[in-house]
C-alpha atoms as a PDB file:
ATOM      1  CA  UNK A   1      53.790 -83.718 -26.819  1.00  0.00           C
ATOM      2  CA  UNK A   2      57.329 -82.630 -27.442  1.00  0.00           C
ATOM      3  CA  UNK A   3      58.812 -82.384 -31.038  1.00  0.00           C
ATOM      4  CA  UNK A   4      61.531 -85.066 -31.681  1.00  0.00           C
ATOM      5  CA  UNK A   5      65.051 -84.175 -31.915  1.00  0.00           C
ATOM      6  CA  UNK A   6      65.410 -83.536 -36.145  1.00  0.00           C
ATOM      7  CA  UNK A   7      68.939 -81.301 -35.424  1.00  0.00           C
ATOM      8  CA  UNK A   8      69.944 -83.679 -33.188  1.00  0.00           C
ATOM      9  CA  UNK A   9      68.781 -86.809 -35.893  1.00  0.00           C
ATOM     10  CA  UNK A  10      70.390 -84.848 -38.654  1.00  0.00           C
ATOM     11  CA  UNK A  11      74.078 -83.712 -37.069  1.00  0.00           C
ATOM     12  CA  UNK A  12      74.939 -87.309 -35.910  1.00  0.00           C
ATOM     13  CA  UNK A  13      76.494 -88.454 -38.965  1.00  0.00           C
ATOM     14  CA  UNK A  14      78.566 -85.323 -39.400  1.00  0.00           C
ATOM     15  CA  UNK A  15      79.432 -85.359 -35.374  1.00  0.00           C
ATOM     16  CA  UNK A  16      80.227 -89.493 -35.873  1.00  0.00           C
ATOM     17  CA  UNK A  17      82.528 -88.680 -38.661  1.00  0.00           C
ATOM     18  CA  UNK A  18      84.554 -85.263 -37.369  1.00  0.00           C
ATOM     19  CA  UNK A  19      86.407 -87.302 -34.658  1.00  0.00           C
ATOM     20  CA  UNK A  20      88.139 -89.770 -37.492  1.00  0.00           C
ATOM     21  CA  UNK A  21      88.700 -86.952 -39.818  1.00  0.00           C
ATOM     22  CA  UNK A  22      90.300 -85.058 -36.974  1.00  0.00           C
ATOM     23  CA  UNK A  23      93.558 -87.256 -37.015  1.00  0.00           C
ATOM     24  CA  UNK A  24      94.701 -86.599 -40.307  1.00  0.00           C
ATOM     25  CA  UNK A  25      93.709 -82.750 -40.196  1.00  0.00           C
ATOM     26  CA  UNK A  26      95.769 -79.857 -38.392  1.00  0.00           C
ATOM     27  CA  UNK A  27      94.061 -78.127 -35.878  1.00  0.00           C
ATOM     28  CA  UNK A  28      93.209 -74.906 -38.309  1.00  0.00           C
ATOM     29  CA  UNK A  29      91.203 -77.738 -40.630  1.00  0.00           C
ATOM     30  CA  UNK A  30      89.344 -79.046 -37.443  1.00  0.00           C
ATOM     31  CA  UNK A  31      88.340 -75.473 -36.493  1.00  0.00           C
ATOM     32  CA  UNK A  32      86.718 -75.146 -40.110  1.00  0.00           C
ATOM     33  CA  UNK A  33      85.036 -78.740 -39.935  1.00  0.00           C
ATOM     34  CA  UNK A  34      83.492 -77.268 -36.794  1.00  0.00           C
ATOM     35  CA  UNK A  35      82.254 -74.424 -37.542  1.00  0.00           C
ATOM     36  CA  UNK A  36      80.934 -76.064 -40.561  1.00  0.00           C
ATOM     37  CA  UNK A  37      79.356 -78.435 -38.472  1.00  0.00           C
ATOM     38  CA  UNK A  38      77.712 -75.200 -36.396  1.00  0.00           C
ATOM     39  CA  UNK A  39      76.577 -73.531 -39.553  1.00  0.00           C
ATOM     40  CA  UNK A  40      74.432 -77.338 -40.888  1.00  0.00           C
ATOM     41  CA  UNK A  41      73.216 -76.585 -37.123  1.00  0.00           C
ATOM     42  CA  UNK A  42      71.942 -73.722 -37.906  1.00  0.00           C
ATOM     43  CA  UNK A  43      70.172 -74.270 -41.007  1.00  0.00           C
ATOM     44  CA  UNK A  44      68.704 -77.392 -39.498  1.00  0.00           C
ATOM     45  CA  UNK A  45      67.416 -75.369 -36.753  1.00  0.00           C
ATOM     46  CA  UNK A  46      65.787 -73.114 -39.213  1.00  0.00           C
ATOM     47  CA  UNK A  47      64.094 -76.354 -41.595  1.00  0.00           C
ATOM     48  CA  UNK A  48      63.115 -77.379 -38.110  1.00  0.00           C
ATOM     49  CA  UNK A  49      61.003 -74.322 -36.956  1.00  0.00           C
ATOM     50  CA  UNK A  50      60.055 -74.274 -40.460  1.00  0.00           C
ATOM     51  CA  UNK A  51      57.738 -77.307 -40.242  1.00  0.00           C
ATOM     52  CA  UNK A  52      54.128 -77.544 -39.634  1.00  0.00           C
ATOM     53  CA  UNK A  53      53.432 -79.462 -35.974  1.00  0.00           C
ATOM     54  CA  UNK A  54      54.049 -83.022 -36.255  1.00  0.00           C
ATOM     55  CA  UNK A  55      51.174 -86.021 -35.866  1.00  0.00           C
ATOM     56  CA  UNK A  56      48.488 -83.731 -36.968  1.00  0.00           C
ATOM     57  CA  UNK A  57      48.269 -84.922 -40.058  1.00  0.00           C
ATOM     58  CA  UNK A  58      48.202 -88.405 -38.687  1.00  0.00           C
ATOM     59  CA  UNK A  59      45.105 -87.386 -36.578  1.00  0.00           C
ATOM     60  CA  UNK A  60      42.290 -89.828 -36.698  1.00  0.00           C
ATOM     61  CA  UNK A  61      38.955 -88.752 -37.822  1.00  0.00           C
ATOM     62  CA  UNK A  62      36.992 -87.214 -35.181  1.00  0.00           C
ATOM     63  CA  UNK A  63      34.655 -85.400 -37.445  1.00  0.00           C
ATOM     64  CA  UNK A  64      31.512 -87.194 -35.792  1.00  0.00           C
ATOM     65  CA  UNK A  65      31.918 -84.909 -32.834  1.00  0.00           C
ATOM     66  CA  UNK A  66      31.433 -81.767 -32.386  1.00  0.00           C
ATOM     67  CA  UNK A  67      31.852 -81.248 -28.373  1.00  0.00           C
ATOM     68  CA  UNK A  68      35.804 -80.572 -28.231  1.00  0.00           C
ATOM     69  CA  UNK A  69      37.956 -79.598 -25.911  1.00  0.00           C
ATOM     70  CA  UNK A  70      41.701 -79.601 -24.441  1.00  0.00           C
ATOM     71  CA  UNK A  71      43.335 -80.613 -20.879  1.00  0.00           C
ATOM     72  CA  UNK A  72      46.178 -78.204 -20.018  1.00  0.00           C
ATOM     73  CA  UNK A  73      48.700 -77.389 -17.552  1.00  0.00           C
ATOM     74  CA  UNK A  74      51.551 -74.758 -16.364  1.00  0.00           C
ATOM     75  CA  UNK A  75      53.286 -77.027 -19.815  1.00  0.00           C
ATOM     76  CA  UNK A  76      51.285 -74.830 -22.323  1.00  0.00           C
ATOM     77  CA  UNK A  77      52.496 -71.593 -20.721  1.00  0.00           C
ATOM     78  CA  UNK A  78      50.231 -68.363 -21.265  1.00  0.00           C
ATOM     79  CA  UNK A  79      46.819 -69.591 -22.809  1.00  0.00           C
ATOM     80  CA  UNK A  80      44.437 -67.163 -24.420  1.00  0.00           C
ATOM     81  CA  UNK A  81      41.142 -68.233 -23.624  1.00  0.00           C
ATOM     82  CA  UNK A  82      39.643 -66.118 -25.873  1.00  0.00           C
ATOM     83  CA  UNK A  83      41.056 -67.464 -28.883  1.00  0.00           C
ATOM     84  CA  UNK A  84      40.796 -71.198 -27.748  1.00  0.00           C
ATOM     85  CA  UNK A  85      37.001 -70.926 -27.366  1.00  0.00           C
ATOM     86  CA  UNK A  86      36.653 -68.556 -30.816  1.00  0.00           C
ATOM     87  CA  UNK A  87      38.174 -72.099 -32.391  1.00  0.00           C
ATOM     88  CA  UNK A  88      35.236 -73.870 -31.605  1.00  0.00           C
ATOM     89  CA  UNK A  89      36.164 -75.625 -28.387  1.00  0.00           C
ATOM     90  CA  UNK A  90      33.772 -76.002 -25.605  1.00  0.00           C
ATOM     91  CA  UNK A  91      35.369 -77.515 -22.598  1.00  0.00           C
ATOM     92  CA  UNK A  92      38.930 -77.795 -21.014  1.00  0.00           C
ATOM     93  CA  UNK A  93      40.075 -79.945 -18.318  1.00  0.00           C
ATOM     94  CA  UNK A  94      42.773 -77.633 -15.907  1.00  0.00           C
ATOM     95  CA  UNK A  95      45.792 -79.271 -13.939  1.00  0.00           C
ATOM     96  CA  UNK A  96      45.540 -77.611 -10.420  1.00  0.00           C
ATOM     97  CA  UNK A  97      47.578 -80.179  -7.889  1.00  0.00           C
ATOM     98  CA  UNK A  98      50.108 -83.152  -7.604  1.00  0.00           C
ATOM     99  CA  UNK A  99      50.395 -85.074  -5.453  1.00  0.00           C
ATOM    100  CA  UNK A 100      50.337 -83.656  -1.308  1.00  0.00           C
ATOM    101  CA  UNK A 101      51.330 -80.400  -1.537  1.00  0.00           C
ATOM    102  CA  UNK A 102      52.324 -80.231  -5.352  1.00  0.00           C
ATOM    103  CA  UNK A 103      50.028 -76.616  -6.959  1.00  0.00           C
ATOM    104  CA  UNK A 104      50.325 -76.088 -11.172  1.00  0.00           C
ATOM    105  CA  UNK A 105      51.351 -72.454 -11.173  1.00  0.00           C
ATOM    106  CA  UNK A 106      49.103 -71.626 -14.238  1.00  0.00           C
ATOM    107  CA  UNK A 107      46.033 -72.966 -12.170  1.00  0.00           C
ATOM    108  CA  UNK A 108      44.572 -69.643 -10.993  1.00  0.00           C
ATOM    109  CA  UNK A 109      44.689 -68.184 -14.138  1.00  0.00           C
ATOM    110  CA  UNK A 110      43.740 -70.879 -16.484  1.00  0.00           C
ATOM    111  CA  UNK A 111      40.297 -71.336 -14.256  1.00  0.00           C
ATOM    112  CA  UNK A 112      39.562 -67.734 -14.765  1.00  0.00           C
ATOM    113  CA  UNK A 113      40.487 -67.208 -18.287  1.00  0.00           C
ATOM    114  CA  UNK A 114      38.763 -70.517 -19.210  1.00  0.00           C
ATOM    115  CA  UNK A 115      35.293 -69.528 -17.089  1.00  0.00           C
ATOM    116  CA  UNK A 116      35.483 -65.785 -18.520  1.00  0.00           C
ATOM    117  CA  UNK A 117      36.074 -67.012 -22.250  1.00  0.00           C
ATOM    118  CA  UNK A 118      32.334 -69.075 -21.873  1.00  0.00           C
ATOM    119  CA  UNK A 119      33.754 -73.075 -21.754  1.00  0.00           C
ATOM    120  CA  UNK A 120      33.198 -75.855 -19.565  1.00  0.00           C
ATOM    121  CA  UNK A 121      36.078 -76.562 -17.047  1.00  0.00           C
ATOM    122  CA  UNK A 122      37.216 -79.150 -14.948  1.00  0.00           C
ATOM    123  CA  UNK A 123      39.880 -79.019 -12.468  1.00  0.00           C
ATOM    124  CA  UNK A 124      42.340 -82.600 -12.315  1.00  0.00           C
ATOM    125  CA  UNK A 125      44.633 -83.563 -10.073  1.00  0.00           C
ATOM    126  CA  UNK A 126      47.706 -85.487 -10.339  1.00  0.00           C
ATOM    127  CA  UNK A 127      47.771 -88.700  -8.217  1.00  0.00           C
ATOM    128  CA  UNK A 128      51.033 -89.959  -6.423  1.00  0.00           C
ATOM    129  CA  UNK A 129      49.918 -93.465  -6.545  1.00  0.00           C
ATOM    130  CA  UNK A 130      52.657 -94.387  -3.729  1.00  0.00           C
ATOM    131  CA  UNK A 131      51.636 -92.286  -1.143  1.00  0.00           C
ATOM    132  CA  UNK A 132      48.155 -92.079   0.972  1.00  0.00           C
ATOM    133  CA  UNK A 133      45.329 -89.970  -1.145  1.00  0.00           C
ATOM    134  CA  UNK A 134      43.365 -88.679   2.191  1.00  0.00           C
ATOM    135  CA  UNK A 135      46.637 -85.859   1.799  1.00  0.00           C
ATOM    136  CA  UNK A 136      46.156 -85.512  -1.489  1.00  0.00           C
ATOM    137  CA  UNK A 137      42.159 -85.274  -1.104  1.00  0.00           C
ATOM    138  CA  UNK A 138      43.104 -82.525   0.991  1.00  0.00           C
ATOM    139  CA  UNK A 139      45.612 -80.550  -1.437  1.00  0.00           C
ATOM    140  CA  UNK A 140      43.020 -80.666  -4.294  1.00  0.00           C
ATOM    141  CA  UNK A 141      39.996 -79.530  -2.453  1.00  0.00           C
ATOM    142  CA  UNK A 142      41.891 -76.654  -1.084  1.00  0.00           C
ATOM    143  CA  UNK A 143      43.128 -75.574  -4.671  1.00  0.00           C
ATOM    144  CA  UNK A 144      40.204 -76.008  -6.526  1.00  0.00           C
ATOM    145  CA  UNK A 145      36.815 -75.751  -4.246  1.00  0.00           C
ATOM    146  CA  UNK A 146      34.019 -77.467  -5.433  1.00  0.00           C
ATOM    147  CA  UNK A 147      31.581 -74.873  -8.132  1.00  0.00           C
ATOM    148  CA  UNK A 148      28.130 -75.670  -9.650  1.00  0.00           C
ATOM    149  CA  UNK A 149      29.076 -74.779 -13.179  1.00  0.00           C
ATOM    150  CA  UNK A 150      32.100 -77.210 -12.744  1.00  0.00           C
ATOM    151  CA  UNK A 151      32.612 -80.490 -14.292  1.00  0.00           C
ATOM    152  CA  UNK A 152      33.083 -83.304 -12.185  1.00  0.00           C
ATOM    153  CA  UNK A 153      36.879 -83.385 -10.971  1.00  0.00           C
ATOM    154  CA  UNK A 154      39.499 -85.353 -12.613  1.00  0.00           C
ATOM    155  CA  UNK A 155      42.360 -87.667 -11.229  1.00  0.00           C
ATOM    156  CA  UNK A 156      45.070 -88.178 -13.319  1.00  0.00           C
ATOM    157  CA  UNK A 157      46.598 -91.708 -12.857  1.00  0.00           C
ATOM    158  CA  UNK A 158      49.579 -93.244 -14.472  1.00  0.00           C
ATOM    159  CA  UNK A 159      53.504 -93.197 -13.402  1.00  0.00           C
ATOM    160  CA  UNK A 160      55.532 -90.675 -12.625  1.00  0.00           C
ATOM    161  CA  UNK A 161      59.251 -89.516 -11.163  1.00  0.00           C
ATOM    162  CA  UNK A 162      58.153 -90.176  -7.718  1.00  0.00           C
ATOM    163  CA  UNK A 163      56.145 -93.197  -8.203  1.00  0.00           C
ATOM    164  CA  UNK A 164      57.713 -94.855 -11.005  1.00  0.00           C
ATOM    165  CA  UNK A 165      56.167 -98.427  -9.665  1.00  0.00           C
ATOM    166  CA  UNK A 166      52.564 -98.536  -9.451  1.00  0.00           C
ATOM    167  CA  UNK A 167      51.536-100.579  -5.941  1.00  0.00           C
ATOM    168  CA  UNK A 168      49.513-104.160  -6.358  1.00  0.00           C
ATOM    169  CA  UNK A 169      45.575-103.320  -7.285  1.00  0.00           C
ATOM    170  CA  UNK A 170      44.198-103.794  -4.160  1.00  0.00           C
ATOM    171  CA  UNK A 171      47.111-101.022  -2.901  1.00  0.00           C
ATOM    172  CA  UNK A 172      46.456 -98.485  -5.334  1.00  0.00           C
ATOM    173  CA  UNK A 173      42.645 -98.900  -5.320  1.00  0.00           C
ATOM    174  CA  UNK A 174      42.696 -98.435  -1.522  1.00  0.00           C
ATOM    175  CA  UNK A 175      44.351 -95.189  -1.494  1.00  0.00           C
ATOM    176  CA  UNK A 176      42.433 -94.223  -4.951  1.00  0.00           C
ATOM    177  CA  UNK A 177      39.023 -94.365  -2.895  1.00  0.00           C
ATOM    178  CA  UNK A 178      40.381 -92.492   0.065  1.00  0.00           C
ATOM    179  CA  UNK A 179      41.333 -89.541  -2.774  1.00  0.00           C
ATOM    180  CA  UNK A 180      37.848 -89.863  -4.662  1.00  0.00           C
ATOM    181  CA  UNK A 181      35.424 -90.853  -1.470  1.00  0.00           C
ATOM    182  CA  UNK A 182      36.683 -87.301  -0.073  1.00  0.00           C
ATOM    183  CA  UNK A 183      36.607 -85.137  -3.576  1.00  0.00           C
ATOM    184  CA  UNK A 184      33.053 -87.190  -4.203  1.00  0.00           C
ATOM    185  CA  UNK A 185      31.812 -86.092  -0.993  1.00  0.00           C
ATOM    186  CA  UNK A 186      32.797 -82.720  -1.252  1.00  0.00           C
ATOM    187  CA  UNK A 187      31.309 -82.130  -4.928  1.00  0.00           C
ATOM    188  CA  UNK A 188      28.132 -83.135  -4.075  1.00  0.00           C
ATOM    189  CA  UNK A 189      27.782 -86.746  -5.149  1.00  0.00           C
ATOM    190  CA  UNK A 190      29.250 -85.729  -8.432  1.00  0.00           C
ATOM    191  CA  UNK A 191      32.015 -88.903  -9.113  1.00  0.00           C
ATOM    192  CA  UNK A 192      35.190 -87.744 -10.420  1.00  0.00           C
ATOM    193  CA  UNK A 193      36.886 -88.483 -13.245  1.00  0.00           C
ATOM    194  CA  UNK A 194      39.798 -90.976 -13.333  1.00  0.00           C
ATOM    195  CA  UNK A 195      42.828 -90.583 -15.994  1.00  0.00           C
ATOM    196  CA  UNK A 196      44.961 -93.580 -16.490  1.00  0.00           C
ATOM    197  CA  UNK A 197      46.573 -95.109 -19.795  1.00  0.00           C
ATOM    198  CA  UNK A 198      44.952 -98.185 -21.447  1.00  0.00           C
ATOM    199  CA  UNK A 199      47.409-101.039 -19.955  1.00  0.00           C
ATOM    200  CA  UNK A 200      46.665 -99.637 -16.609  1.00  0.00           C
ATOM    201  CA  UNK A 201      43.006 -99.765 -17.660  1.00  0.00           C
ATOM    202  CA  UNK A 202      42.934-103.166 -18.020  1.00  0.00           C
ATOM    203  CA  UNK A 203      45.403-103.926 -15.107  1.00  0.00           C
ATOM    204  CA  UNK A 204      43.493-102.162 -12.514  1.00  0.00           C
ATOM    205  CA  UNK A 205      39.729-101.198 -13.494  1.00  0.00           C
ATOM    206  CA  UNK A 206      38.704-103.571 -16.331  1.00  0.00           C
ATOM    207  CA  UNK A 207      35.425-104.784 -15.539  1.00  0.00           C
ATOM    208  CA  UNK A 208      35.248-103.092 -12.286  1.00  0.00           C
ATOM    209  CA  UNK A 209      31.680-101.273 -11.795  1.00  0.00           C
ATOM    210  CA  UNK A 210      30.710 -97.452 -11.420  1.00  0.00           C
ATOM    211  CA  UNK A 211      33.050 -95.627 -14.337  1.00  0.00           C
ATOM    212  CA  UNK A 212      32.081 -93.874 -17.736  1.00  0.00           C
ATOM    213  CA  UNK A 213      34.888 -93.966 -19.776  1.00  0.00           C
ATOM    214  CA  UNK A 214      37.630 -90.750 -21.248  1.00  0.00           C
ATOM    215  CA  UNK A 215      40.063 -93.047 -23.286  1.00  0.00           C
ATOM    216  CA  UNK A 216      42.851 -91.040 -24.674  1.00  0.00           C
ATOM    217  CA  UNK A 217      44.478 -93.100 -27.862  1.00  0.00           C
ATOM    218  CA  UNK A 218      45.869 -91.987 -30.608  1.00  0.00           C
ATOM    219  CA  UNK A 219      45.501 -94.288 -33.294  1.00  0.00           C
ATOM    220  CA  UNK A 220      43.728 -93.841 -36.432  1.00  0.00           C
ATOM    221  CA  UNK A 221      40.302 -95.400 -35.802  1.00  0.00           C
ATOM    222  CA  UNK A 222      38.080 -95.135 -32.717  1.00  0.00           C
ATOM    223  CA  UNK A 223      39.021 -96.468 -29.820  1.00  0.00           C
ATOM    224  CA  UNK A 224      37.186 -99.565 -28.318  1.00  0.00           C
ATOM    225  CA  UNK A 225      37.907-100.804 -24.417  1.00  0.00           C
ATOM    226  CA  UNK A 226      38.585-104.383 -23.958  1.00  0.00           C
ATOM    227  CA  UNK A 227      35.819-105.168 -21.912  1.00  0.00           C
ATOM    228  CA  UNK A 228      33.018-103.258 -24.248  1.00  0.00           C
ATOM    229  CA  UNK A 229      33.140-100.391 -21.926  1.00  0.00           C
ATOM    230  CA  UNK A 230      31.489 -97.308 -24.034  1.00  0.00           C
ATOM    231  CA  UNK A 231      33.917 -94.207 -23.524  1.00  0.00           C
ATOM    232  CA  UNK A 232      32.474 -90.998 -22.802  1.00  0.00           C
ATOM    233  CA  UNK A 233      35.371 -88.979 -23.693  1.00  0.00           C
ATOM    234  CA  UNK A 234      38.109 -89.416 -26.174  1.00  0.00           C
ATOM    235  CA  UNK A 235      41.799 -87.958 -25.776  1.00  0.00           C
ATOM    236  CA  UNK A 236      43.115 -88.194 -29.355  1.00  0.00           C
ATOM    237  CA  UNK A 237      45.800 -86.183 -29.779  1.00  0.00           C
ATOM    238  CA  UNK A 238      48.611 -85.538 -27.556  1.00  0.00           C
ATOM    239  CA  UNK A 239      50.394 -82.800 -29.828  1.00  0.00           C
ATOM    240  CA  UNK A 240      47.415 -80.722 -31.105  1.00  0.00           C
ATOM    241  CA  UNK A 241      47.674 -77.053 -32.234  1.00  0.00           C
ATOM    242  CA  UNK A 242      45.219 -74.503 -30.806  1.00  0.00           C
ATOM    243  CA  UNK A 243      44.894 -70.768 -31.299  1.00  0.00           C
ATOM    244  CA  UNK A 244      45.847 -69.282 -28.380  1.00  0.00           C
ATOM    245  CA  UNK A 245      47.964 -72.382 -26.413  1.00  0.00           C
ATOM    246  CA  UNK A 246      51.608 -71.273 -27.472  1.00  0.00           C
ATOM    247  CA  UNK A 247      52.782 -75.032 -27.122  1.00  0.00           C
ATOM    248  CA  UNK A 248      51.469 -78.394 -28.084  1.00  0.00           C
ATOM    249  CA  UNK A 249      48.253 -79.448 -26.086  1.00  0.00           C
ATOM    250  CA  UNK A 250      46.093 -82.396 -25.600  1.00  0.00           C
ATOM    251  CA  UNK A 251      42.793 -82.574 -28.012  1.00  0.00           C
ATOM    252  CA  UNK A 252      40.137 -84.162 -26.539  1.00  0.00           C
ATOM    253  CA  UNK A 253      36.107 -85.031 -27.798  1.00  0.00           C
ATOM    254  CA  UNK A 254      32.661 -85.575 -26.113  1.00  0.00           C
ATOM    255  CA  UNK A 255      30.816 -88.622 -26.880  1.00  0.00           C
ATOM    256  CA  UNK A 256      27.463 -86.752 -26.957  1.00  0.00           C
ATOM    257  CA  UNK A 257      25.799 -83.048 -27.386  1.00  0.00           C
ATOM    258  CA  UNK A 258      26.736 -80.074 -24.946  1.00  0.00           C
ATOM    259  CA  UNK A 259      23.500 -80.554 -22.742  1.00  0.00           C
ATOM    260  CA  UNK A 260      24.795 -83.864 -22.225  1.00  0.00           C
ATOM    261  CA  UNK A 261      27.836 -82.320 -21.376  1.00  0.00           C
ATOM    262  CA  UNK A 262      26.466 -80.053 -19.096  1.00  0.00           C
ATOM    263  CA  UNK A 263      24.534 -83.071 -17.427  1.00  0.00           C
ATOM    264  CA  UNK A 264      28.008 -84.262 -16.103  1.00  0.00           C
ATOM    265  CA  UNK A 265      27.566 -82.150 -13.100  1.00  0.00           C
ATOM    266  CA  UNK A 266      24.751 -84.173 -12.297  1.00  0.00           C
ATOM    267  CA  UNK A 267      25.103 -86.893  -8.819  1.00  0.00           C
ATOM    268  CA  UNK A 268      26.454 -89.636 -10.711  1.00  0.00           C
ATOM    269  CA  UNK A 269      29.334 -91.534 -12.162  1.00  0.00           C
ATOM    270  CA  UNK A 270      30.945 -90.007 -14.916  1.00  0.00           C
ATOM    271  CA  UNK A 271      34.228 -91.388 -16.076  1.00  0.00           C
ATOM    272  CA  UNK A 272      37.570 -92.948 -15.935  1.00  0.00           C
ATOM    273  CA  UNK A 273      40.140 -91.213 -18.820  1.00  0.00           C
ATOM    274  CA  UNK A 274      42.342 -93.207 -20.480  1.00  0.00           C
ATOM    275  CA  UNK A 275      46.263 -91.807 -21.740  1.00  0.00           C
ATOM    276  CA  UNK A 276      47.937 -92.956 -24.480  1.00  0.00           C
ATOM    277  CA  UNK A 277      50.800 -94.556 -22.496  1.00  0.00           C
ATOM    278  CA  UNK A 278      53.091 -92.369 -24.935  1.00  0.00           C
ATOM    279  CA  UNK A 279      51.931 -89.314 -23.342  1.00  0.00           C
ATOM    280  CA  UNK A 280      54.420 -87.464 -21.332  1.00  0.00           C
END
């Protein structure tokens, strides 16, 4: 989601080659060879901001559905829901806790904006895979109570700073089912939603029963799970533009129609979500 360094890429042969010029230059040329240096900075900063987004060009062709959304967090800063859902979007998937005690700081405010501005929302939560999920069961479900007009809850799943080592699968599936028997229980039936990347897909719930399936990929055709799982959702784009997100955002599409959508509410499983493992 974050633009790659082009003023860093660009000022490394001119920073590589100051050093050996240095030693046959008085300190009155070095001074001149650096502020040189800081005015290429400068304009490079200026081609940089310049540029339209990057990677949504390389976007693949999601034209066959029409149900879009985004998942955001405290990352995108200030969101105008109003603009987002005058774009054409109809759902968004909102980051409210990590981990035992762990609250996004946009949370509040994205769940009202996104409820007032007419779309679909979902609340997720980011799973600490190395500690017990009863706690974080608990954290969630205090942040973000269950609602009626509320999709089903979403767990996001992959590594992180404080659990850079995901446990064996019988480990991480035991504490995953204390997290989603409790959120389950407490949204009525409803089965939550389960973000992970593709090789943890296939490490920990490939072929396993009971999940839809959100794959997030980013590569130029359609996504297809290696078991023949149909996906329900599709994370595409990890760097999308949106009216009204000031910062890059997730772009995400519905299988189906927006009653379907709406069905997801129903008392039954919905989904596991799948990152791009390049996703930050």
């Amino acid at each position: 989601m974050r633009r790659p360094a082009l003023l860093l890429i660009a000022l490394l042969p001119a920073l590589a080659a100051a050093p050996a010029r240095a030693q046959f230059a008085g300190t009155a040329d070095l001074s001149g060879e650096l502020a040189a240096i800081g005015a290429q900075a400068q304009a490079q900063k200026a081609l940089a901001e310049s540029l339209p987004p990057l990677g949504v060009e390389a976007a693949p062709d999601v034209g066959p559905y029409a149900v879009r959304g985004v998942d955001v967090s405290h990352y995108q800063g200030a969101v105008d829901w109003s603009l987002v859902a005058g774009a054409g979007l109809s759902f968004a998937y909102i980051k409210a806790t990590q981990g035992a005690s762990g609250l996004d700081a946009r949370f509040a405010a994205n769940w009202s904006g996104a409820a007032a501005a007419g779309l679909r929302r979902g609340a997720y939560h980011f799973f600490d895979a190395c500690r017990d999920g009863a706690s974080q069961a608990a954290n969630f479900l205090k942040t973000a109570p269950p609602e009626d007009a509320a999709l089903p809850a979403a767990v996001d799943l992959e590594p992180s700073p404080s659990c850079p080592n995901l446990p064996s699968k019988k480990l991480l599936l035991q504490r995953l089912d204390a997290f989603l028997s409790r959120v389950r229980a407490a949204y009525g039936g409803r089965e939550p939603v389960l973000y992970v990347n593709v090789g943890l897909y296939d490490r920990y719930f490939r072929g396993e029963p009971g999940y839809r399936v959100w794959i997030s990929a980013t590569s130029r055709t359609k996504p297809v799970l290696s078991d023949g799982r149909p996906w329900t959702f599709w994370q595409y784009a990890v760097n999308g533009r949106v009216p009204g997100i000031p910062r890059a955002v997730d772009l995400d599409v519905f299988y189906s129609s927006p009653e379907i959508l709406a069905s997801l509410g129903d008392r039954a499983p919905v989904a596991v979500m799948l990152a791009d493992a390049s996703t930050p």
